[in-house]
Protein backbone atom coordinates (compact mmCIF):
# COMPACT_ATOMS: atom_id res chain seq x y z
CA UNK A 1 1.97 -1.57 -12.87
CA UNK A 2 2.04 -2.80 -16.01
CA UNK A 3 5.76 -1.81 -16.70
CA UNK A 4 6.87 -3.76 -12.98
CA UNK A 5 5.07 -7.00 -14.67
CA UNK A 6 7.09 -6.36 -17.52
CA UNK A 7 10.30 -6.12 -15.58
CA UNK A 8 8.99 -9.46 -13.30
CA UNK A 9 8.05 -11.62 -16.56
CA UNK A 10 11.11 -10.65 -18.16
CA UNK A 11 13.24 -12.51 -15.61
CA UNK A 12 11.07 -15.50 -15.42
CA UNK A 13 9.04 -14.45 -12.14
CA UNK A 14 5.32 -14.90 -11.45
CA UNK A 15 3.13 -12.14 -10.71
CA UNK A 16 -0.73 -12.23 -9.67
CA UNK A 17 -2.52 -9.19 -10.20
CA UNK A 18 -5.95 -8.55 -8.51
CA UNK A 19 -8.40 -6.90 -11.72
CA UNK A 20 -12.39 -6.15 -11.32
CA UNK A 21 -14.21 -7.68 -14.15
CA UNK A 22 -14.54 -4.02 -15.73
CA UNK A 23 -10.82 -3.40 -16.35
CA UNK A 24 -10.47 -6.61 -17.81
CA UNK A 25 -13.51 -5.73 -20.16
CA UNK A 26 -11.79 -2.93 -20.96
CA UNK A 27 -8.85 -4.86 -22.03
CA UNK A 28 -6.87 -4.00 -19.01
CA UNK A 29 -5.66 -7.39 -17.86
CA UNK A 30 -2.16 -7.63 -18.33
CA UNK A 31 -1.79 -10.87 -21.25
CA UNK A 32 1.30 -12.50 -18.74
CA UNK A 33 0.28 -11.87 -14.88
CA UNK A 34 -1.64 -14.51 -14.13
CA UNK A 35 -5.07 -12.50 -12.88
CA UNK A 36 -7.29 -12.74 -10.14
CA UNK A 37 -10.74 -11.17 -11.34
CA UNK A 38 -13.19 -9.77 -9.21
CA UNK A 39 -16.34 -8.21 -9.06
CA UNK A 40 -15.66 -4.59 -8.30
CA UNK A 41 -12.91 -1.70 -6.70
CA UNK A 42 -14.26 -2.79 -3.41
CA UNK A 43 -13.62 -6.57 -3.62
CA UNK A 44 -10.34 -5.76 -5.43
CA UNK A 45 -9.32 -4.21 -1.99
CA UNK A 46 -10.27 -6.41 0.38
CA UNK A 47 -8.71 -9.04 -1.93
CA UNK A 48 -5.26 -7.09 -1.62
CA UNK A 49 -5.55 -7.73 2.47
CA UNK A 50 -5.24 -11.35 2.18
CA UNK A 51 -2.85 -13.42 3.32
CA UNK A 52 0.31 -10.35 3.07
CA UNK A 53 3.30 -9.48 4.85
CA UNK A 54 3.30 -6.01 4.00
CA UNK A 55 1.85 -3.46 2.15
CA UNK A 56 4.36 -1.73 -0.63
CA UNK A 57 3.11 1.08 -2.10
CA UNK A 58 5.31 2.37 -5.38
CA UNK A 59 4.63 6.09 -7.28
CA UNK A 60 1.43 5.84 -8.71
CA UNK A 61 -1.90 7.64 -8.99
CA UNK A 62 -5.12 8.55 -7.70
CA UNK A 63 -6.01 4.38 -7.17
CA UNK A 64 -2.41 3.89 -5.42
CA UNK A 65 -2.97 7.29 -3.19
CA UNK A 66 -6.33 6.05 -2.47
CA UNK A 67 -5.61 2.32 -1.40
CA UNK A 68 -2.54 3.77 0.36
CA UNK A 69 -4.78 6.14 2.43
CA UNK A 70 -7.50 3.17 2.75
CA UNK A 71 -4.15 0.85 4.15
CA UNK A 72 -3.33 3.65 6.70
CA UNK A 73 -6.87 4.14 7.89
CA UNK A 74 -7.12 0.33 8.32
CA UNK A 75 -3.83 0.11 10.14
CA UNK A 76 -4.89 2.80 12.53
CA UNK A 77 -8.16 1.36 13.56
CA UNK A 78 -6.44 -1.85 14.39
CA UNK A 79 -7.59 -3.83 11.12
CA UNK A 80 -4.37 -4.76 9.79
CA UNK A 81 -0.98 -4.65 11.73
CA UNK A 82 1.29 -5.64 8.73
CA UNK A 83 3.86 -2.94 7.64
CA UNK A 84 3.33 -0.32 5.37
CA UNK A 85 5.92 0.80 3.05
CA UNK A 86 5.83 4.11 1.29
CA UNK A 87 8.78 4.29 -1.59
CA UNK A 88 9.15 7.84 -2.33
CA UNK A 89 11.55 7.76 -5.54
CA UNK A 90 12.74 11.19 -6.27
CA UNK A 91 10.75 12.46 -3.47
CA UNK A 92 7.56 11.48 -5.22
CA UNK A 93 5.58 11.43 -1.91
CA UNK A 94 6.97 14.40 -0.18
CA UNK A 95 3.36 16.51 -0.17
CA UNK A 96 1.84 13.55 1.06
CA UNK A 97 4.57 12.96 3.83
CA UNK A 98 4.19 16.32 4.59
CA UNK A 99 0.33 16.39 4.71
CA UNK A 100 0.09 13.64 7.17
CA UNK A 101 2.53 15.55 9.17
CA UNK A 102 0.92 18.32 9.33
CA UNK A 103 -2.16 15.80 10.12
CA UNK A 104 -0.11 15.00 13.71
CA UNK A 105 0.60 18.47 14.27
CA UNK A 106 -2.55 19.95 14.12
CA UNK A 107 -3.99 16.39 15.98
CA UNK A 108 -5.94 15.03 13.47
CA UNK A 109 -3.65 12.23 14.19
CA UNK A 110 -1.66 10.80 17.31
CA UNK A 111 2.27 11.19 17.19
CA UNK A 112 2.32 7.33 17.77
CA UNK A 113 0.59 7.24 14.56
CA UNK A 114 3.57 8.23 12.58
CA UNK A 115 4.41 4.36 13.44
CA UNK A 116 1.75 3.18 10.59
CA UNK A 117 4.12 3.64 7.58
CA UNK A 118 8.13 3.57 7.06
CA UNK A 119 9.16 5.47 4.51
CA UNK A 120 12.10 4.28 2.03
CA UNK A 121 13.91 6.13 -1.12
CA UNK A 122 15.76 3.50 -2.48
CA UNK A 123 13.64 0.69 -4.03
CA UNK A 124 16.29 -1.90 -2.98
CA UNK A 125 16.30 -1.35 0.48
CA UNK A 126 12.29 -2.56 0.73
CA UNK A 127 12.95 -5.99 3.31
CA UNK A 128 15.28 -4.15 5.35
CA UNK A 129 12.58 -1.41 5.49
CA UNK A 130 9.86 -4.43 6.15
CA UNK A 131 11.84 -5.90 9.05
CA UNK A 132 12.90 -2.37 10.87
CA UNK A 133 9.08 -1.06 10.51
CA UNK A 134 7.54 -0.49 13.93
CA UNK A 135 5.29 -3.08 15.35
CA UNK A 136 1.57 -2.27 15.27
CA UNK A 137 -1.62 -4.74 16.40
CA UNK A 138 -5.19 -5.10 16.79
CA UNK A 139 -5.67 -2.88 20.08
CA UNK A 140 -4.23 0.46 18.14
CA UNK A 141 -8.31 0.75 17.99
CA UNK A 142 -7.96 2.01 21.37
CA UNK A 143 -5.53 5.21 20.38
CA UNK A 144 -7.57 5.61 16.79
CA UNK A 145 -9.82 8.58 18.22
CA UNK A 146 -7.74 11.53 18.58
């Protein structure tokens, strides 16, 4: 994250980041993203749900898998409806692709669920991705259960 603020600073943008209070005790906070601090993991999440258009999730690691998986879960139960966008440089989510494949296969998960998340390659293509993604709403509660 902290090399994408780099890259956004360094041609004038603004970024906010959401922090808990403990990274930034740490000395995490990022000294030019202009930081929203919060209490803990859990508020930092629920913080991330306001007010979006989409949810963009880059290569990362066990934080980004986990508030990817928490996004999915959320978007199947009918929670949020905004797109969710997977960018698998170099393939970097292919296991994970394939896991929640095999999730629909063995019916862990509804095929209509493969509809929660578009998948892109190419970092540049992101808004097209956004505005093909399938549409998704609040009654997808009603297909959740498989």
């Amino acid at each position: 994250m902290g090399s994408l603020a780099d890259a956004i600073l360094a041609e004038n943008g603004q970024i906010f980041g959401i922090i808990p209070e403990f990274m930034v005790k740490a000395g995490w906070a990022h000294p030019g993203v202009h930081q929203i601090i919060v209490e803990d993991m859990h508020q930092r999440k629920k913080k991330l749900r306001e007010g979006i258009d989409a949810i963009i999730t880059l290569p990362g690691g066990v934080g980004t898998l986990e508030e990817l998986l928490e996004m999915i879960t959320l978007k199947q139960l009918g929670q949020i409806i905004v797109p969710i966008i997977i960018i698998n440089t170099s393939n970097y989510y292919e296991h994970l692709l394939s896991f929640l494949e095999k999730m629909i296969r063995e019916k862990f998960m509804r095929d209509v669920h493969r509809n929660i998340w578009s998948v892109t390659d190419d970092p540049a293509s992101v808004i097209e991705t956004i505005n093909n993604a399938p549409d998704w709403d609040g009654s997808a509660i009603k297909i959740a259960p498989v």
